[in-house]
C-alpha atoms as a PDB file:
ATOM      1  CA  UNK A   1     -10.891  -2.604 -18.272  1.00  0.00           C
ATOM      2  CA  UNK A   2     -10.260  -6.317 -19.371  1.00  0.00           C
ATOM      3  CA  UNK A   3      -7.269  -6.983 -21.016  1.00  0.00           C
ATOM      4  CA  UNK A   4      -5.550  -9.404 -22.822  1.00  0.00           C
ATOM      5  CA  UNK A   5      -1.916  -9.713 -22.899  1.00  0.00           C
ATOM      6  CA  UNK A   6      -0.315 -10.612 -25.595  1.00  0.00           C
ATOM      7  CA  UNK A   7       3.595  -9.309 -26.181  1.00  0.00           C
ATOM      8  CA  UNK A   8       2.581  -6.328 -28.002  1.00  0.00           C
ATOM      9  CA  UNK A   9      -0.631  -5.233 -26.292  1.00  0.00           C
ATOM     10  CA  UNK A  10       1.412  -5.841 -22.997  1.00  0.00           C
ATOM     11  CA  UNK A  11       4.466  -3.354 -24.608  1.00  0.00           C
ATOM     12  CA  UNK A  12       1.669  -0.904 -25.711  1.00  0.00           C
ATOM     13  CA  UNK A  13       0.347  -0.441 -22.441  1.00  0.00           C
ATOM     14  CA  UNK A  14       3.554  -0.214 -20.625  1.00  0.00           C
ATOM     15  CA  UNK A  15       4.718   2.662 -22.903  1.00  0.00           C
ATOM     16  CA  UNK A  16       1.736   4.911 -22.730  1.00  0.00           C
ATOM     17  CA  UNK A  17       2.666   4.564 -18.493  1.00  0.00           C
ATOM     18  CA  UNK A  18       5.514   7.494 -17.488  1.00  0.00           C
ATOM     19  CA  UNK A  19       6.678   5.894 -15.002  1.00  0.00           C
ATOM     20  CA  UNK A  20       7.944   2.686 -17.178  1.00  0.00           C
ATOM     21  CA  UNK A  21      10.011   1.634 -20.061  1.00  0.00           C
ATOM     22  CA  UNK A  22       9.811  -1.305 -22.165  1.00  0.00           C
ATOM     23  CA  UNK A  23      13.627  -2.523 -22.492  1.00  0.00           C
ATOM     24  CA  UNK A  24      13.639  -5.501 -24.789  1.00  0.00           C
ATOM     25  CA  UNK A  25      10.649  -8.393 -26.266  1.00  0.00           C
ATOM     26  CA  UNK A  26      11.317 -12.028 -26.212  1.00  0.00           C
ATOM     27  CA  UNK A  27       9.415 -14.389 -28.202  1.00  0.00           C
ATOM     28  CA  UNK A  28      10.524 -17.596 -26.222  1.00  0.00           C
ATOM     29  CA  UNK A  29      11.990 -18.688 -22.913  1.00  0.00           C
ATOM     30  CA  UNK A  30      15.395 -19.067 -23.813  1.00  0.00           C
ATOM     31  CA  UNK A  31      15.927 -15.334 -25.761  1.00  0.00           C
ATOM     32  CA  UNK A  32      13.664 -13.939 -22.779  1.00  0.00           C
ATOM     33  CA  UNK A  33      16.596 -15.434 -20.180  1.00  0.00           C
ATOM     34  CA  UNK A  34      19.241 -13.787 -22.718  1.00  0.00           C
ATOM     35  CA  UNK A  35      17.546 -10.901 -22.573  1.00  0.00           C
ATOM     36  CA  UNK A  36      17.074 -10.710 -18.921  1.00  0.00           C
ATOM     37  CA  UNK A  37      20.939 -11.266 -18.659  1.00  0.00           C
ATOM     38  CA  UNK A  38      21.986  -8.522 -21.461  1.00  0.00           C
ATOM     39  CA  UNK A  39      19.796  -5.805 -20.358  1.00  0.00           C
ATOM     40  CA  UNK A  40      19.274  -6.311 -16.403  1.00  0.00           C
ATOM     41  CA  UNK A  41      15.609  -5.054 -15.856  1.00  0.00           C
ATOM     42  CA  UNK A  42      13.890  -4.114 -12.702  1.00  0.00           C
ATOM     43  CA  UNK A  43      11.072  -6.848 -13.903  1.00  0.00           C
ATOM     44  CA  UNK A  44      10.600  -8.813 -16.532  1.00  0.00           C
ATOM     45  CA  UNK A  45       7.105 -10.123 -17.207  1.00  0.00           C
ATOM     46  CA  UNK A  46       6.940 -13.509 -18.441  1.00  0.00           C
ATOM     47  CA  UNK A  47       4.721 -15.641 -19.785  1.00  0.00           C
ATOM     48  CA  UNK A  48       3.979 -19.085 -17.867  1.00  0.00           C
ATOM     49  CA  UNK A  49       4.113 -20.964 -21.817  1.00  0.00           C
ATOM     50  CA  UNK A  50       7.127 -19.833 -23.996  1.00  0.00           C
ATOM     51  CA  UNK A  51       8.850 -22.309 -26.538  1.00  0.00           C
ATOM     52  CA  UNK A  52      11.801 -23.458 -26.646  1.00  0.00           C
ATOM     53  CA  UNK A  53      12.029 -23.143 -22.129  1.00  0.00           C
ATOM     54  CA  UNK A  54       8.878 -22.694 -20.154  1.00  0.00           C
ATOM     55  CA  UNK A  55       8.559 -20.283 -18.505  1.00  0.00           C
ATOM     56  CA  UNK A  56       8.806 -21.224 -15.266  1.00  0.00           C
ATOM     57  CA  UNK A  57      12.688 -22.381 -16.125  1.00  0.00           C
ATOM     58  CA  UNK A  58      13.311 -19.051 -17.864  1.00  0.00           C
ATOM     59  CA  UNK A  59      12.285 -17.641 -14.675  1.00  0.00           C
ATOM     60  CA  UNK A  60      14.579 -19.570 -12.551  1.00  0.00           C
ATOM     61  CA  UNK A  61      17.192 -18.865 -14.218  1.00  0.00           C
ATOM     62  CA  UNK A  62      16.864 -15.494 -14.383  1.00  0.00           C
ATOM     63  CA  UNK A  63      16.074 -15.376 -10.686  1.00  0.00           C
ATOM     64  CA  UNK A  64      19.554 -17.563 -10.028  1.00  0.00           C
ATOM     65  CA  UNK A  65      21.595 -14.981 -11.942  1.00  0.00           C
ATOM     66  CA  UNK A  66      20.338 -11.797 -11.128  1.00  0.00           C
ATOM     67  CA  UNK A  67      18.193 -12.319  -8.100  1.00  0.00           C
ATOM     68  CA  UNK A  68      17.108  -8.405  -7.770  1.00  0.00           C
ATOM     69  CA  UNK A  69      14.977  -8.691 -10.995  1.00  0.00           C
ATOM     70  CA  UNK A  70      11.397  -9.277  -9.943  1.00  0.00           C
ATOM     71  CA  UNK A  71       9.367 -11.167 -12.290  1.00  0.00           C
ATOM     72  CA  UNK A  72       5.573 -11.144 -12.662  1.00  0.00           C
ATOM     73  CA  UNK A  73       3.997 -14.301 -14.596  1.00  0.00           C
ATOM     74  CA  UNK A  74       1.145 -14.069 -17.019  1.00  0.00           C
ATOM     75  CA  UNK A  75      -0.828 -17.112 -17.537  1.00  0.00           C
ATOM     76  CA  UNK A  76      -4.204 -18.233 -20.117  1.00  0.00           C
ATOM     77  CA  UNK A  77      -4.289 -21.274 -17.617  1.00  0.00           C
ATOM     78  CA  UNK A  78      -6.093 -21.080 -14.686  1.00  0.00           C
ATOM     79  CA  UNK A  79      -5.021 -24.515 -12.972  1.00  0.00           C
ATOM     80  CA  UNK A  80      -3.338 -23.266 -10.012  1.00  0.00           C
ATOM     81  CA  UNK A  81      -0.380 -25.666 -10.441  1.00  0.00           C
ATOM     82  CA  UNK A  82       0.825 -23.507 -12.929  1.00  0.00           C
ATOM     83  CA  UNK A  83       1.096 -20.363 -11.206  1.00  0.00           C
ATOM     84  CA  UNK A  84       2.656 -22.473  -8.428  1.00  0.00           C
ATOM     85  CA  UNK A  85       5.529 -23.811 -10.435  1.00  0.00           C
ATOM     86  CA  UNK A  86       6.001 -20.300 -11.537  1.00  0.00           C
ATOM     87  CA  UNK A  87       6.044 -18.682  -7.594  1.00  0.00           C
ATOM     88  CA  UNK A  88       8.270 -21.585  -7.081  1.00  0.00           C
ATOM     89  CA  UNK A  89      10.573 -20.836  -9.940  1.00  0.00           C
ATOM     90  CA  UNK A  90      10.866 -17.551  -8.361  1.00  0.00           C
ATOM     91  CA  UNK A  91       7.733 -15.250  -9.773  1.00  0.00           C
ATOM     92  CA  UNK A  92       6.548 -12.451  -7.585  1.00  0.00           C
ATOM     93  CA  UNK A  93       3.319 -12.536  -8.666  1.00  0.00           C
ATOM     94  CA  UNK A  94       0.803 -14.694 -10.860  1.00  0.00           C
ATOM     95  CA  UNK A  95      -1.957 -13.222 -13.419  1.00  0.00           C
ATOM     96  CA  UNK A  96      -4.470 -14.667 -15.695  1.00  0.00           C
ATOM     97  CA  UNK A  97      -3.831 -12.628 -19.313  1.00  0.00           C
ATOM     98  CA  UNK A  98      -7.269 -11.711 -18.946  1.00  0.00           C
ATOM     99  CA  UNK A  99      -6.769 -10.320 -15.721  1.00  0.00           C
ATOM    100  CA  UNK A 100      -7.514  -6.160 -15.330  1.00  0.00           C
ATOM    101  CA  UNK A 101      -4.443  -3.893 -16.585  1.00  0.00           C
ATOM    102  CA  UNK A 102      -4.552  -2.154 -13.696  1.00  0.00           C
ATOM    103  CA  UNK A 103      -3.720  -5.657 -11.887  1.00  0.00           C
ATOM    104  CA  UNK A 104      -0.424  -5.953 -14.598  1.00  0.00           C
ATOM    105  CA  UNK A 105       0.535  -2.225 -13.896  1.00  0.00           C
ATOM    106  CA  UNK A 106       0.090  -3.127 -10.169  1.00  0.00           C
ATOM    107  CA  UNK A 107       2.307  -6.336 -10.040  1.00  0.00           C
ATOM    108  CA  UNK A 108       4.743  -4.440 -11.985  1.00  0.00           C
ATOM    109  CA  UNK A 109       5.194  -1.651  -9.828  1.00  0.00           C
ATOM    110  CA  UNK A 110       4.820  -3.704  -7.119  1.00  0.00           C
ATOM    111  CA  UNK A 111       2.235  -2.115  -5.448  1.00  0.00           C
ATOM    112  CA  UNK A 112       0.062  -5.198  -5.321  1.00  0.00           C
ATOM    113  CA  UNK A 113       0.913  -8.704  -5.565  1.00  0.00           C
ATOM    114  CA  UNK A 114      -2.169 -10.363  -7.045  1.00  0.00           C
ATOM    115  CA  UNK A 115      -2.643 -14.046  -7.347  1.00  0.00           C
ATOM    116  CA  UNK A 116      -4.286 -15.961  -9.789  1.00  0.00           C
END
């Protein structure tokens, strides 16, 4: 099935999963990082383009502070720079928003570190 992943088909289709749980939405960079620091998931998925900090600094500063979170990076862009800066920011894996759910559910679990 092709997906896309927006914040609340993404939250959708990690609550009908029993293995995982949906701690907290962000709706840009800086409130994701805030977040990330408040609630202290096992992953946080992030998207590559938030307002107010990009992703990829959301994502290294969530890395610097609490460097057992794993975060998994959705992108619309396919440019590969993109999902470099956010593997270099600290990302564990990369996906297009249109990738397969089953590739999101993977990357979560960590199961299967796709690239984009």
């Amino acid at each position: 099935m092709i997906a896309r992943f927006t914040r609340e088909g993404s939250a959708a289709l990690l609550n009908e999963q029993s293995d995982l749980e949906v701690a907290g939405q962000a709706g840009n960079g800086r409130e994701a990082v805030n977040l990330a620091y408040r609630l202290g998931p096992d992953v946080v998925v992030m998207d590559a383009a938030m307002p107010l900090m990009a992703g990829d600094e959301a994502t290294r500063q969530i890395r610097l502070h609490l460097p057992n979170v794993r975060v998994v990076a959705l992108s619309m862009f396919e440019e590969a720079d993109m999902a470099e800066a956010m593997r270099q920011a600290g990302a564990e894996a990369c996906l297009l928003k249109t990738a397969p759910s089953d590739e999101l559910l993977a990357a979560i679990r960590g199961t299967r570190v796709p690239r984009v």
